[in-house]
PDB file of N, CA and C in Angstrom:
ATOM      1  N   UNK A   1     105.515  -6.478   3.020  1.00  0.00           N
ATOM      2  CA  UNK A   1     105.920  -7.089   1.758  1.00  0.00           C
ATOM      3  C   UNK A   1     104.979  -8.244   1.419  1.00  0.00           C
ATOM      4  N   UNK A   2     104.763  -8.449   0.309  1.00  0.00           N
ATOM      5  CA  UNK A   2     103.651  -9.261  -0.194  1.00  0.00           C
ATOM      6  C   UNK A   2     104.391 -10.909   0.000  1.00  0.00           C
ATOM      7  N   UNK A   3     103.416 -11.817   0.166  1.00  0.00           N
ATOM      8  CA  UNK A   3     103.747 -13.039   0.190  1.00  0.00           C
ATOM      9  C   UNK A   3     103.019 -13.934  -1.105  1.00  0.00           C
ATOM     10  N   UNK A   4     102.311 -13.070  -2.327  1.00  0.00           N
ATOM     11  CA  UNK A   4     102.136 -13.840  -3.229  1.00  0.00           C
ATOM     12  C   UNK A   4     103.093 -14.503  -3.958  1.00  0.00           C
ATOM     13  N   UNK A   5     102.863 -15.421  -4.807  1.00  0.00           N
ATOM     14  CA  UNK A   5     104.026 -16.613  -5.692  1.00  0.00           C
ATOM     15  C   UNK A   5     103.239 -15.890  -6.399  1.00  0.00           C
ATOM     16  N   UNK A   6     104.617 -16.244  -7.371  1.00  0.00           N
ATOM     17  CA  UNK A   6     104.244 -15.562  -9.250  1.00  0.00           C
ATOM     18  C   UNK A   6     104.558 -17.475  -9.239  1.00  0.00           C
ATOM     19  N   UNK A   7     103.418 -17.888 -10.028  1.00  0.00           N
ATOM     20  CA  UNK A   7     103.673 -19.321 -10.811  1.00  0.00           C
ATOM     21  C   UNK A   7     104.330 -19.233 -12.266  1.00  0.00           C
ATOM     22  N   UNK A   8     104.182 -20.070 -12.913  1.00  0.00           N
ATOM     23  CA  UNK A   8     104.480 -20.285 -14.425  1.00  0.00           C
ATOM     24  C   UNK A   8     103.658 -21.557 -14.776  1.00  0.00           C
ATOM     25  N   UNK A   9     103.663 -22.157 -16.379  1.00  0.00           N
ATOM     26  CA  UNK A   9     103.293 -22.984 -16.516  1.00  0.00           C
ATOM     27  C   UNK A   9     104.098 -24.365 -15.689  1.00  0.00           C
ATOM     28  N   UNK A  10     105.444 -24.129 -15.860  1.00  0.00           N
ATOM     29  CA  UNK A  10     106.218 -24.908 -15.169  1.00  0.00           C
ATOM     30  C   UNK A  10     106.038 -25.214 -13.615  1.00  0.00           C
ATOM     31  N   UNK A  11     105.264 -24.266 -13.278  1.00  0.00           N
ATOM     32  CA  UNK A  11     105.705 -24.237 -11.716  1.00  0.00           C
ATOM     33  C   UNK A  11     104.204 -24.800 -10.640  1.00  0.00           C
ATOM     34  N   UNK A  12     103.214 -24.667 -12.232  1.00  0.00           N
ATOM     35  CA  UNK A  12     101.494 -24.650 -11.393  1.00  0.00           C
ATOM     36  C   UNK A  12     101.611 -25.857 -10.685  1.00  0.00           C
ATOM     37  N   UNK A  13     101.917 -26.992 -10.968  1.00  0.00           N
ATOM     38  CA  UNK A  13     101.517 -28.105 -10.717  1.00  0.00           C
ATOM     39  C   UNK A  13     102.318 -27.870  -8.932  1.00  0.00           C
ATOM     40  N   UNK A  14     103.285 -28.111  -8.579  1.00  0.00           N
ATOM     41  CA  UNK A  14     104.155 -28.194  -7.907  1.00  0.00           C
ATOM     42  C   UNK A  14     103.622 -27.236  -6.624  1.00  0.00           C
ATOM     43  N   UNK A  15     103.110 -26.059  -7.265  1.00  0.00           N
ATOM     44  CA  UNK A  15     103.123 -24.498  -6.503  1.00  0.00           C
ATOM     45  C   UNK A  15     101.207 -24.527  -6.031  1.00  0.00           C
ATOM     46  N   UNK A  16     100.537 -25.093  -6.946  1.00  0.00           N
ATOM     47  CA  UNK A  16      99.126 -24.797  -6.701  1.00  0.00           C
ATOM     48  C   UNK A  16      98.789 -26.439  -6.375  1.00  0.00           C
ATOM     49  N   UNK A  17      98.495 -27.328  -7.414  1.00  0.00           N
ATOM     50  CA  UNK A  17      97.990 -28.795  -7.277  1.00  0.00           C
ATOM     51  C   UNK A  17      98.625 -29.459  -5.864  1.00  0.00           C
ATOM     52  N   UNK A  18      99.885 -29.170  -5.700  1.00  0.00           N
ATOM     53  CA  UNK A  18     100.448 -30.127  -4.686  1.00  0.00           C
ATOM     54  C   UNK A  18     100.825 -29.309  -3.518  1.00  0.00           C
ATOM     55  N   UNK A  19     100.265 -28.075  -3.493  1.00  0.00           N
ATOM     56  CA  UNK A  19     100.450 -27.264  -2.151  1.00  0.00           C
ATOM     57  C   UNK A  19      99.632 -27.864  -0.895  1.00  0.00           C
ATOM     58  N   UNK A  20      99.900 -27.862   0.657  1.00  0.00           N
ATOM     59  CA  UNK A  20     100.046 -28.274   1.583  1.00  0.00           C
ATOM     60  C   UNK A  20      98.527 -27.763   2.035  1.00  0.00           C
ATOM     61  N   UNK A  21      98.443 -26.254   2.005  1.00  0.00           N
ATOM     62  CA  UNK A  21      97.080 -25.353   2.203  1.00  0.00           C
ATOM     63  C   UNK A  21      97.029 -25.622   1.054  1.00  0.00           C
ATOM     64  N   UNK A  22      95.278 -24.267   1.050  1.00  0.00           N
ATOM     65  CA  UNK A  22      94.440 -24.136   0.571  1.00  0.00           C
ATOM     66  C   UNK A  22      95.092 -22.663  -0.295  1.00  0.00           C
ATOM     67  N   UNK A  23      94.956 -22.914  -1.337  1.00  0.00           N
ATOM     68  CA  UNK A  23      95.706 -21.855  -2.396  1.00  0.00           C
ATOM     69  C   UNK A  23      94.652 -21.107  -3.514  1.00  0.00           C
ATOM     70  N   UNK A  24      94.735 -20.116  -3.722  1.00  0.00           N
ATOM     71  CA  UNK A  24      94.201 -19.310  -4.435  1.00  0.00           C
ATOM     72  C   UNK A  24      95.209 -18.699  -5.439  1.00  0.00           C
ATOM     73  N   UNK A  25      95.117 -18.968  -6.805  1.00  0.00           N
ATOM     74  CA  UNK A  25      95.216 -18.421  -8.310  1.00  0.00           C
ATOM     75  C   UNK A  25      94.702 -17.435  -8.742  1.00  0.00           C
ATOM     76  N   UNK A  26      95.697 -16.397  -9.343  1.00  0.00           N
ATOM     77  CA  UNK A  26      95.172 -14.903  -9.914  1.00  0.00           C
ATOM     78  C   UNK A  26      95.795 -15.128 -11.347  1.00  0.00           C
ATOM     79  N   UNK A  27      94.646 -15.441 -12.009  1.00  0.00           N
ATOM     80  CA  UNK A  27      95.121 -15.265 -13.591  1.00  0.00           C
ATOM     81  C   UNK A  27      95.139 -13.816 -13.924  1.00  0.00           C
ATOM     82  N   UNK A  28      95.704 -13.361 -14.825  1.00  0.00           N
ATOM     83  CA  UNK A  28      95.976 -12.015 -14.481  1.00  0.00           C
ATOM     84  C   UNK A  28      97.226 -11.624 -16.323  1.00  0.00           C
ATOM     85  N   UNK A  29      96.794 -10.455 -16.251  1.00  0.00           N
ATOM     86  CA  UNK A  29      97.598  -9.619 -17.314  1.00  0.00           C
ATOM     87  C   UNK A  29      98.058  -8.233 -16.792  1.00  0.00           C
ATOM     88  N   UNK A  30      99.365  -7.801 -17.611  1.00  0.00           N
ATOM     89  CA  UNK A  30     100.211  -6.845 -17.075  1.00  0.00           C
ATOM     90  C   UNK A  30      99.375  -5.382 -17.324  1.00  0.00           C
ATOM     91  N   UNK A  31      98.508  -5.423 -18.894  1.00  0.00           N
ATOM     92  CA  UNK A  31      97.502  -4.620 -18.982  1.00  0.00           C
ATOM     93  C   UNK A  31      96.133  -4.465 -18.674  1.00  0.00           C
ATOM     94  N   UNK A  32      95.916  -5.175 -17.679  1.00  0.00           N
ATOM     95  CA  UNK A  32      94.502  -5.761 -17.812  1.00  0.00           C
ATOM     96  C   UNK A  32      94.210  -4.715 -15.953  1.00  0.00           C
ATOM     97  N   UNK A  33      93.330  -3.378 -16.380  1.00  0.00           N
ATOM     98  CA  UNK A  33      93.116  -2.875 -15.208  1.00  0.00           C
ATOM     99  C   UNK A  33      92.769  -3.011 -14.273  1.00  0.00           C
ATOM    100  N   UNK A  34      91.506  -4.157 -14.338  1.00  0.00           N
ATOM    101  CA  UNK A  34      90.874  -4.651 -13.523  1.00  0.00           C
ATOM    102  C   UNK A  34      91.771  -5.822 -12.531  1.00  0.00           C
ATOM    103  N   UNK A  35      93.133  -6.643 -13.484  1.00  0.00           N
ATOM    104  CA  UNK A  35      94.051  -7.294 -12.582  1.00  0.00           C
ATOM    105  C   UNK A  35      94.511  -6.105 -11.721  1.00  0.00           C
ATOM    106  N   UNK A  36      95.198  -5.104 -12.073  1.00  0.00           N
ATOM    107  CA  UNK A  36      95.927  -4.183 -10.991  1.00  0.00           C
ATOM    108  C   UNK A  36      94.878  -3.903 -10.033  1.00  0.00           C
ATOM    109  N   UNK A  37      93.904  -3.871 -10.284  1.00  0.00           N
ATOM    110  CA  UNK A  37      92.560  -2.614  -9.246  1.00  0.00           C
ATOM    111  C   UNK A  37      92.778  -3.911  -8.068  1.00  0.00           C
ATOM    112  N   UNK A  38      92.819  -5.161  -8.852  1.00  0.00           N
ATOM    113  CA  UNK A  38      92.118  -6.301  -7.122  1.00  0.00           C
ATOM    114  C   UNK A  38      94.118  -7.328  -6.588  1.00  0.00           C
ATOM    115  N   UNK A  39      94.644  -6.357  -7.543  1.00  0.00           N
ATOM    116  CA  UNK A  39      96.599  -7.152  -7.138  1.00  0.00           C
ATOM    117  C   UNK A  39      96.608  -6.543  -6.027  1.00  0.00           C
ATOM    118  N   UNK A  40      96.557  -5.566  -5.309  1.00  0.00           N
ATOM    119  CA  UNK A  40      97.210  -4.996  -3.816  1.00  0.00           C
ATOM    120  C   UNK A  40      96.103  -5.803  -2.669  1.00  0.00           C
ATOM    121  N   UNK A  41      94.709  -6.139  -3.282  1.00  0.00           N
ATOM    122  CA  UNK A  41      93.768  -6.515  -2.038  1.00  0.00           C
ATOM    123  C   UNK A  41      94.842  -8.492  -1.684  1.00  0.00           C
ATOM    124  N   UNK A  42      94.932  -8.777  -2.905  1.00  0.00           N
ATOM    125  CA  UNK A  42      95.692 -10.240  -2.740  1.00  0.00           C
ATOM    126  C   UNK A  42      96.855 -10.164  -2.353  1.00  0.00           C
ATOM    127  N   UNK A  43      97.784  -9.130  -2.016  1.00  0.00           N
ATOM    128  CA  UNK A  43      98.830  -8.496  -1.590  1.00  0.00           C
ATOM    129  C   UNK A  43      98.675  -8.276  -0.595  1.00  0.00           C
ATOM    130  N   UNK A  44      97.431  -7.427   0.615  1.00  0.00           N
ATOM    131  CA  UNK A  44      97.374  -7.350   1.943  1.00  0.00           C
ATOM    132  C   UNK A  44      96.570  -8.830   2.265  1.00  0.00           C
ATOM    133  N   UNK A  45      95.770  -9.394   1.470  1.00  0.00           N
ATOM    134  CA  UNK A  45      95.660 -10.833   2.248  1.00  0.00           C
ATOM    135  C   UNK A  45      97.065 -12.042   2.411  1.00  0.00           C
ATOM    136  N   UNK A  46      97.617 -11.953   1.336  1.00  0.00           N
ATOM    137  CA  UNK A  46      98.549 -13.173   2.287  1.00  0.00           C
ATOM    138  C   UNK A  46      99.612 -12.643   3.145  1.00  0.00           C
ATOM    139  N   UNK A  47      99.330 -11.377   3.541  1.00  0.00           N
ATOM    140  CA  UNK A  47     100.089 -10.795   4.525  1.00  0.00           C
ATOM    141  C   UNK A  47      99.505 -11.093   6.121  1.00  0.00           C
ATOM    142  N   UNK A  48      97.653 -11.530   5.299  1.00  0.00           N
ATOM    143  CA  UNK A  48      96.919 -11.480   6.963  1.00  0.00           C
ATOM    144  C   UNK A  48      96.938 -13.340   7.471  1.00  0.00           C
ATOM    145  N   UNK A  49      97.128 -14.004   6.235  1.00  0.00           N
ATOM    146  CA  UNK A  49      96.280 -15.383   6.249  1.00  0.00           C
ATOM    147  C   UNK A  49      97.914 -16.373   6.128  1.00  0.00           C
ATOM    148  N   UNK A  50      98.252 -16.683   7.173  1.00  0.00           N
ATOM    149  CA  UNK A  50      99.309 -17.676   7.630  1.00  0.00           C
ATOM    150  C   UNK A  50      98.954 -19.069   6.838  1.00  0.00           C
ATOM    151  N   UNK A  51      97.879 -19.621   6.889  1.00  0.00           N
ATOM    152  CA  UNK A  51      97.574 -20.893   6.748  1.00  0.00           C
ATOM    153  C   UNK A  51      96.796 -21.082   4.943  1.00  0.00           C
ATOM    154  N   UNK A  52      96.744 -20.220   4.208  1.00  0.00           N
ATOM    155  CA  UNK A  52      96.586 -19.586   3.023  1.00  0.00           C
ATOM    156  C   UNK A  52      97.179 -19.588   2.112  1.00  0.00           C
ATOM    157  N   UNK A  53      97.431 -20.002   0.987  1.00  0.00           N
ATOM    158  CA  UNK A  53      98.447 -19.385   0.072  1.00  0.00           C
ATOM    159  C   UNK A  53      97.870 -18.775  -1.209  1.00  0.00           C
ATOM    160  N   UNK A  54      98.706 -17.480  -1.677  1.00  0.00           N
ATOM    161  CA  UNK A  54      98.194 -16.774  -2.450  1.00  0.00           C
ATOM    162  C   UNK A  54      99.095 -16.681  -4.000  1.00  0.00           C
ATOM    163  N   UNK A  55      98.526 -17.152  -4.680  1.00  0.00           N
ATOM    164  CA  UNK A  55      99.844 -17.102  -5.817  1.00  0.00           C
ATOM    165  C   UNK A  55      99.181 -16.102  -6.927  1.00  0.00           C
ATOM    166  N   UNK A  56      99.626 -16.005  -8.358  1.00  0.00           N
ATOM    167  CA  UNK A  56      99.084 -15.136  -9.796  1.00  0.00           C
ATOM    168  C   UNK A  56     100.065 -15.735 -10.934  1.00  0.00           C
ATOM    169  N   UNK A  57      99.471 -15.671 -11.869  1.00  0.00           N
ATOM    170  CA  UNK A  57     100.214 -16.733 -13.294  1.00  0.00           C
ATOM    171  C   UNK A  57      99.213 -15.698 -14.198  1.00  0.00           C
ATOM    172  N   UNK A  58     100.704 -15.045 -15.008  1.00  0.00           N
ATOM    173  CA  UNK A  58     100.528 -14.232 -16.201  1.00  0.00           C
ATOM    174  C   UNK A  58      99.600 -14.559 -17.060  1.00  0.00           C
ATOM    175  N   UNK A  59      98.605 -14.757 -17.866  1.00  0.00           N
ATOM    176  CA  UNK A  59      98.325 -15.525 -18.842  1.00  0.00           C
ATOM    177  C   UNK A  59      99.044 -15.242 -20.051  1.00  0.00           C
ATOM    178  N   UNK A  60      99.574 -13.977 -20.217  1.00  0.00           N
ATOM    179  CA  UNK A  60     100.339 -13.612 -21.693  1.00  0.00           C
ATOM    180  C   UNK A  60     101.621 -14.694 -21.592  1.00  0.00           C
ATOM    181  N   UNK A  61     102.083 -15.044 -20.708  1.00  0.00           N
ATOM    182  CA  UNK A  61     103.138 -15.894 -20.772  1.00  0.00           C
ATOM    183  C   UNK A  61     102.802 -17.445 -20.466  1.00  0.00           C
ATOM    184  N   UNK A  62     102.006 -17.702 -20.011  1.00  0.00           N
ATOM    185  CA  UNK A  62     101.425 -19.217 -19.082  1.00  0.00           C
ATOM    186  C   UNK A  62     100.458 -19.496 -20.222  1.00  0.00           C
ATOM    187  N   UNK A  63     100.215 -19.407 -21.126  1.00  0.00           N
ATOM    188  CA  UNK A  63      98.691 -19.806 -22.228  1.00  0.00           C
ATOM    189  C   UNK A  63      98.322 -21.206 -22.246  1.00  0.00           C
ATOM    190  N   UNK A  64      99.730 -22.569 -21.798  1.00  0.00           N
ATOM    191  CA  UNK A  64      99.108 -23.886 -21.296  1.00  0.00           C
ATOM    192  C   UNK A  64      98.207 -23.401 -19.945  1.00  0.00           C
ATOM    193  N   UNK A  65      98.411 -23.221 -19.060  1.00  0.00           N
ATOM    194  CA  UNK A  65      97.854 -23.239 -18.131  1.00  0.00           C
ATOM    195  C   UNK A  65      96.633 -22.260 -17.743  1.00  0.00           C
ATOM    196  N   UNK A  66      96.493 -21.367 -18.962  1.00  0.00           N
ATOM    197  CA  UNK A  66      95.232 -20.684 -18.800  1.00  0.00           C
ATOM    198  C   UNK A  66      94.122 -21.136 -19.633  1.00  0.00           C
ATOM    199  N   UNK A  67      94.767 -21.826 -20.513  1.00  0.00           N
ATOM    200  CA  UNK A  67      94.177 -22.611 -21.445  1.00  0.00           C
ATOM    201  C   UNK A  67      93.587 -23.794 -20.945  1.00  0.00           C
ATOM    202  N   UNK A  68      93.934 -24.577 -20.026  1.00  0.00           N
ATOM    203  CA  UNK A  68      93.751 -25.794 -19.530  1.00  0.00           C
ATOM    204  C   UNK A  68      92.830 -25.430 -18.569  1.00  0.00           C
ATOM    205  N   UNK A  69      92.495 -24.259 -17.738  1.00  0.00           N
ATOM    206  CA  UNK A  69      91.521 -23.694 -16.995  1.00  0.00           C
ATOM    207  C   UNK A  69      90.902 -23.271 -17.613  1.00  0.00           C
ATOM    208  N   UNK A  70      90.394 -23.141 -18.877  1.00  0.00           N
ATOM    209  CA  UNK A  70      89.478 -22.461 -19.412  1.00  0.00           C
ATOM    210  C   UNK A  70      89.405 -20.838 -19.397  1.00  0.00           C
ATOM    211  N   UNK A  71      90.519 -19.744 -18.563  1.00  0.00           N
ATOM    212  CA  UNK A  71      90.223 -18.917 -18.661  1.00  0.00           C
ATOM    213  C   UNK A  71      90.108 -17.701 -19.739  1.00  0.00           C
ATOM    214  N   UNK A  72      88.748 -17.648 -19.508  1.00  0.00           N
ATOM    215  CA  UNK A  72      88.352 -16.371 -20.918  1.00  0.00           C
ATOM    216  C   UNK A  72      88.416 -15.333 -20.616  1.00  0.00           C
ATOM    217  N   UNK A  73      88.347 -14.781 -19.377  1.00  0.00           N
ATOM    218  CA  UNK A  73      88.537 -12.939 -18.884  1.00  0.00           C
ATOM    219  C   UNK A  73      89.085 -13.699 -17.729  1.00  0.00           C
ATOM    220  N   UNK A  74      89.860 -12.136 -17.825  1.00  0.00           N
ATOM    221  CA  UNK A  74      90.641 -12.004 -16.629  1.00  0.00           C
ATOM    222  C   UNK A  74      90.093 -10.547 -16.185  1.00  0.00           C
ATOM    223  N   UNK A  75      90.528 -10.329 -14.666  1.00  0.00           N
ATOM    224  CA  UNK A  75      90.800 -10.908 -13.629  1.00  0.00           C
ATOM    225  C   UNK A  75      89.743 -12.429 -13.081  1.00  0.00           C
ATOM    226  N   UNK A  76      90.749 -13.670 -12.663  1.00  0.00           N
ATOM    227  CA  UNK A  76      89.825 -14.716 -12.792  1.00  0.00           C
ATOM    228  C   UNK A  76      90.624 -14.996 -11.505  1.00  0.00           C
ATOM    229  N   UNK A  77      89.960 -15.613 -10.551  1.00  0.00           N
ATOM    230  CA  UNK A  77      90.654 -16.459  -9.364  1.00  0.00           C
ATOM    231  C   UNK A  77      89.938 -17.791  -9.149  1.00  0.00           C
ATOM    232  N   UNK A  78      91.432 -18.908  -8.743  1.00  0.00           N
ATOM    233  CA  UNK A  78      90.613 -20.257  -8.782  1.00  0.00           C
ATOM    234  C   UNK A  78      91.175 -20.315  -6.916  1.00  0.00           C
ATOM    235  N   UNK A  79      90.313 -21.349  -6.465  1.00  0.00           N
ATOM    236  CA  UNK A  79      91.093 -21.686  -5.315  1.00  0.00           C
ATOM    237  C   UNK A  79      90.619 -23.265  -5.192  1.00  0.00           C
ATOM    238  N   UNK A  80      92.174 -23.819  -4.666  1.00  0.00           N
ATOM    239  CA  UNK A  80      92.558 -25.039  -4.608  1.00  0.00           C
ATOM    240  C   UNK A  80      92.882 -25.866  -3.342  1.00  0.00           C
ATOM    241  N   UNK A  81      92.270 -27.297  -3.538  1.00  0.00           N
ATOM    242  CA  UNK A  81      92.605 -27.394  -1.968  1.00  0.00           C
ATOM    243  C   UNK A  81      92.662 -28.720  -2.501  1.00  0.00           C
ATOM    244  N   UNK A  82      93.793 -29.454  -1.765  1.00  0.00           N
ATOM    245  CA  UNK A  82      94.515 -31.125  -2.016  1.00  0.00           C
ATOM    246  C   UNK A  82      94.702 -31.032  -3.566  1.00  0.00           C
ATOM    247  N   UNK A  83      94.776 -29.831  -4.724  1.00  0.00           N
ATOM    248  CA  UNK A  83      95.147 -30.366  -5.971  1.00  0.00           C
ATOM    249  C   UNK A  83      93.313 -29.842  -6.801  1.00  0.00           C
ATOM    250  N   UNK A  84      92.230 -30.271  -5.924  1.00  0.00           N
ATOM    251  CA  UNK A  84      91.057 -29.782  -6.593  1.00  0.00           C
ATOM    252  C   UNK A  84      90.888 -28.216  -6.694  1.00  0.00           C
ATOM    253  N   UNK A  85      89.792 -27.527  -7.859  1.00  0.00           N
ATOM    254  CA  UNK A  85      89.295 -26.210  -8.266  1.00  0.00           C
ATOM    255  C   UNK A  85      88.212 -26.366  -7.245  1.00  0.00           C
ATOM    256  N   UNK A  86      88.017 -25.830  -6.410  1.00  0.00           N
ATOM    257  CA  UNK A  86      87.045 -25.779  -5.433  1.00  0.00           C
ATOM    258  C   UNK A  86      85.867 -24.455  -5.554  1.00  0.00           C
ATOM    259  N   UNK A  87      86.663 -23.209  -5.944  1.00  0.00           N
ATOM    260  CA  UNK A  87      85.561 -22.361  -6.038  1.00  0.00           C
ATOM    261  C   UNK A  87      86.331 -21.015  -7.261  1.00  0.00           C
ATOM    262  N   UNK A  88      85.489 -20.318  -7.680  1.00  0.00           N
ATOM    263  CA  UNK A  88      86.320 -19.344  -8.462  1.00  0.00           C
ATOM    264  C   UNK A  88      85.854 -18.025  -8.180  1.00  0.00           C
ATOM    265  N   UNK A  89      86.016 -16.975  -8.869  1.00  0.00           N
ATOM    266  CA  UNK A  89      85.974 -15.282  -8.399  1.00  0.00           C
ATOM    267  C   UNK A  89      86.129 -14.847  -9.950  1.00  0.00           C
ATOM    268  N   UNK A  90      85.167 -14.567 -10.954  1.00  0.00           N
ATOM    269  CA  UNK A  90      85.699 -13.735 -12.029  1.00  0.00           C
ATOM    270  C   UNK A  90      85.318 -12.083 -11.750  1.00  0.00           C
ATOM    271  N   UNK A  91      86.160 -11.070 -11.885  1.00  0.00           N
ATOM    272  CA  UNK A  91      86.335  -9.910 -12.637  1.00  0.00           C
ATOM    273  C   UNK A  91      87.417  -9.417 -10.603  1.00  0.00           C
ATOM    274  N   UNK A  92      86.567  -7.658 -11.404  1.00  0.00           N
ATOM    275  CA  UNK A  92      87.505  -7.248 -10.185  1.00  0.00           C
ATOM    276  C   UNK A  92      86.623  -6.646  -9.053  1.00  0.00           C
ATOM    277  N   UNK A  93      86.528  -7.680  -8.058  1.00  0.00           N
ATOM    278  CA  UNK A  93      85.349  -8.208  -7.080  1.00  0.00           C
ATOM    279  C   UNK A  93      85.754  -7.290  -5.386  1.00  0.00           C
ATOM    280  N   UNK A  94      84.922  -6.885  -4.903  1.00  0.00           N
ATOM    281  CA  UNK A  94      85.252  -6.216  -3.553  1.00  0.00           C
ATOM    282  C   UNK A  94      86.265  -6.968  -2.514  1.00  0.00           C
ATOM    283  N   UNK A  95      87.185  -6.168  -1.649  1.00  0.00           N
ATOM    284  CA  UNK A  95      87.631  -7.482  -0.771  1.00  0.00           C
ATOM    285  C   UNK A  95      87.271  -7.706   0.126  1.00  0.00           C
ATOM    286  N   UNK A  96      85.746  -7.598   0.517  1.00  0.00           N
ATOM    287  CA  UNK A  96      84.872  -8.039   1.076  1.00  0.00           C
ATOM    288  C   UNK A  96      84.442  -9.628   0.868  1.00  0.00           C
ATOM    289  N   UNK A  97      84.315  -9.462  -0.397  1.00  0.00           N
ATOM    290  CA  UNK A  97      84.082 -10.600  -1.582  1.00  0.00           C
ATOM    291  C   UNK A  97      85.426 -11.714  -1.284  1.00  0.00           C
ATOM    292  N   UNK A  98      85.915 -11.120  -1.723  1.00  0.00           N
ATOM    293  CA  UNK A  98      87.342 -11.943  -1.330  1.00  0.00           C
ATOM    294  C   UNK A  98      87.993 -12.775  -0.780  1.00  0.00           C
ATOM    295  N   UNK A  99      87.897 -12.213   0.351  1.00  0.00           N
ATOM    296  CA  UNK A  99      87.792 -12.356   1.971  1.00  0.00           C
ATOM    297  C   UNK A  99      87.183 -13.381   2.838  1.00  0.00           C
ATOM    298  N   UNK A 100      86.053 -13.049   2.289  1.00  0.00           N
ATOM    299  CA  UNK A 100      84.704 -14.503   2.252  1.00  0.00           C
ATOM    300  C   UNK A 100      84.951 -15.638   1.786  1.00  0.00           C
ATOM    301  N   UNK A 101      85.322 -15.786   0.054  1.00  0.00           N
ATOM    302  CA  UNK A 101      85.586 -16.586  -0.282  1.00  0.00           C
ATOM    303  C   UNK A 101      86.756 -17.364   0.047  1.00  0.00           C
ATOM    304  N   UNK A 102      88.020 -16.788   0.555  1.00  0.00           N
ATOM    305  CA  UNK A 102      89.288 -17.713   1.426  1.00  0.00           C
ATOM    306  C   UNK A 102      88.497 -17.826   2.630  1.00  0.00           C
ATOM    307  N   UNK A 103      87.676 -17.241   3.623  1.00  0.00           N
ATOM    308  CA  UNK A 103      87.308 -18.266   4.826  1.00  0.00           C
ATOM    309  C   UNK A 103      86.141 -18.934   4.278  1.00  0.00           C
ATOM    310  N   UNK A 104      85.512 -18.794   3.113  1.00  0.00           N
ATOM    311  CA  UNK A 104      84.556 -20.466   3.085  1.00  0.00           C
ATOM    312  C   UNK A 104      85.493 -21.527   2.303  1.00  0.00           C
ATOM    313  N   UNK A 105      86.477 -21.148   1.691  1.00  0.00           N
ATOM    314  CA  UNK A 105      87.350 -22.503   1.389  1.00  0.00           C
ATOM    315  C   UNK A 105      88.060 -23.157   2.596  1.00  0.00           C
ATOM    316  N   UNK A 106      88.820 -21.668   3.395  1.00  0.00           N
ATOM    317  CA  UNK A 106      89.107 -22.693   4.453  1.00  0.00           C
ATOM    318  C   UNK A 106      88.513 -23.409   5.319  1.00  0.00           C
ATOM    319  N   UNK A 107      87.358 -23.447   5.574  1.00  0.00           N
ATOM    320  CA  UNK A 107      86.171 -23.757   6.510  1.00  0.00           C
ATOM    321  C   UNK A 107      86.164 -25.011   5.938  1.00  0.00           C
ATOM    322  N   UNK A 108      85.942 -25.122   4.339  1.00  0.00           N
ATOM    323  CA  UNK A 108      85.771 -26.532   3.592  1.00  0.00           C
ATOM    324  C   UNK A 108      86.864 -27.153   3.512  1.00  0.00           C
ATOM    325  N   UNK A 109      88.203 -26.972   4.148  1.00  0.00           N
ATOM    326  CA  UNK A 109      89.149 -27.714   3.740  1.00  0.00           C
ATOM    327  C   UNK A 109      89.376 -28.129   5.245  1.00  0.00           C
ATOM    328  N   UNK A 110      89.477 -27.336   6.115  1.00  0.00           N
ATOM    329  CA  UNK A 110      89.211 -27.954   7.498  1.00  0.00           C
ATOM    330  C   UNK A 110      88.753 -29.061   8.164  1.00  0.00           C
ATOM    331  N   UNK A 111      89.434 -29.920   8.730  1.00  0.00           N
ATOM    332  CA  UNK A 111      89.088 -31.361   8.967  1.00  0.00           C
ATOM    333  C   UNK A 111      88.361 -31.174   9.825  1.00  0.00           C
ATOM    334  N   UNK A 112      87.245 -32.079   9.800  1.00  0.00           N
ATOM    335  CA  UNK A 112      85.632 -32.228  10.269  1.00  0.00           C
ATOM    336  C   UNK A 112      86.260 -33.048  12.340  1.00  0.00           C
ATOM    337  N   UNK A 113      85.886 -32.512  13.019  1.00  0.00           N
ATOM    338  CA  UNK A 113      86.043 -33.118  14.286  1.00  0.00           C
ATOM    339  C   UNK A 113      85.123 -34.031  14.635  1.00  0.00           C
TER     340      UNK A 113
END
C-alpha cells in the first residue's frame, strides 16, 4: 500500500514546508498521462524509503499552491528539506532518475560528521 500524502492548498505548508524529512512534491493532474505513467514509481518508492516522504497536490484543485511554485507543466516534482525547494524533476522521468534524485537530496540533508 502506498505511503504517499495527497496535500491541498491547506495542507502544503504543514505537510511539505514543516515536515521533519526530506519530502518530495508531485504536482500532478487527474488527466495528465504523463502524471499516471511516473504515480506508481512514487508509490513503490515511499514504500522503499523510511526516512523520505512522498506526497502529490492536484493542481486542478490546489491553483494557490501551483501557482506560487510557478508550475507550468506537469508532471513536475519539487523536493524539500527544513521548508527549502532544493531540487526539481519536470515531465515523466525514469525511476532510475528518480531514485537518484531522493538519494542526492538525502545525502544533502544529512548532517555533516
Amino acid at each position: 500500500m502506498s505511503k504517499v500524502v495527497e496535500v491541498t492548498d491547506q495542507t502544503f505548508e504543514e505537510e511539505i514546508l514543516k515536515s521533519p524529512v526530506p519530502t518530495e512534491v508531485d504536482f500532478w493532474a487527474p488527466w495528465c498521462g504523463p502524471c499516471l505513467m511516473v504515480s506508481p514509481i512514487y508509490d513503490k518508492l515511499s514504500e522503499e524509503y523510511d526516512n523520505f516522504k512522498f506526497c502529490k497536490i492536484n493542481v486542478d484543485e490546489n491553483f494557490a499552491t501551483a501557482t506560487q511554485y510557478q508550475v507550468m507543466s506537469i508532471p513536475m516534482q519539487m523536493f524539500f528539506v527544513n521548508g527549502a525547494k532544493v531540487d526539481e524533476l519536470l515531465g515523466a522521468v525514469p525511476e532510475q532518475i528518480i531514485r537518484a534524485t531522493v538519494d542526492k537530496v538525502l545525502r544533502s540533508a544529512a548532517p555533516s560528521a
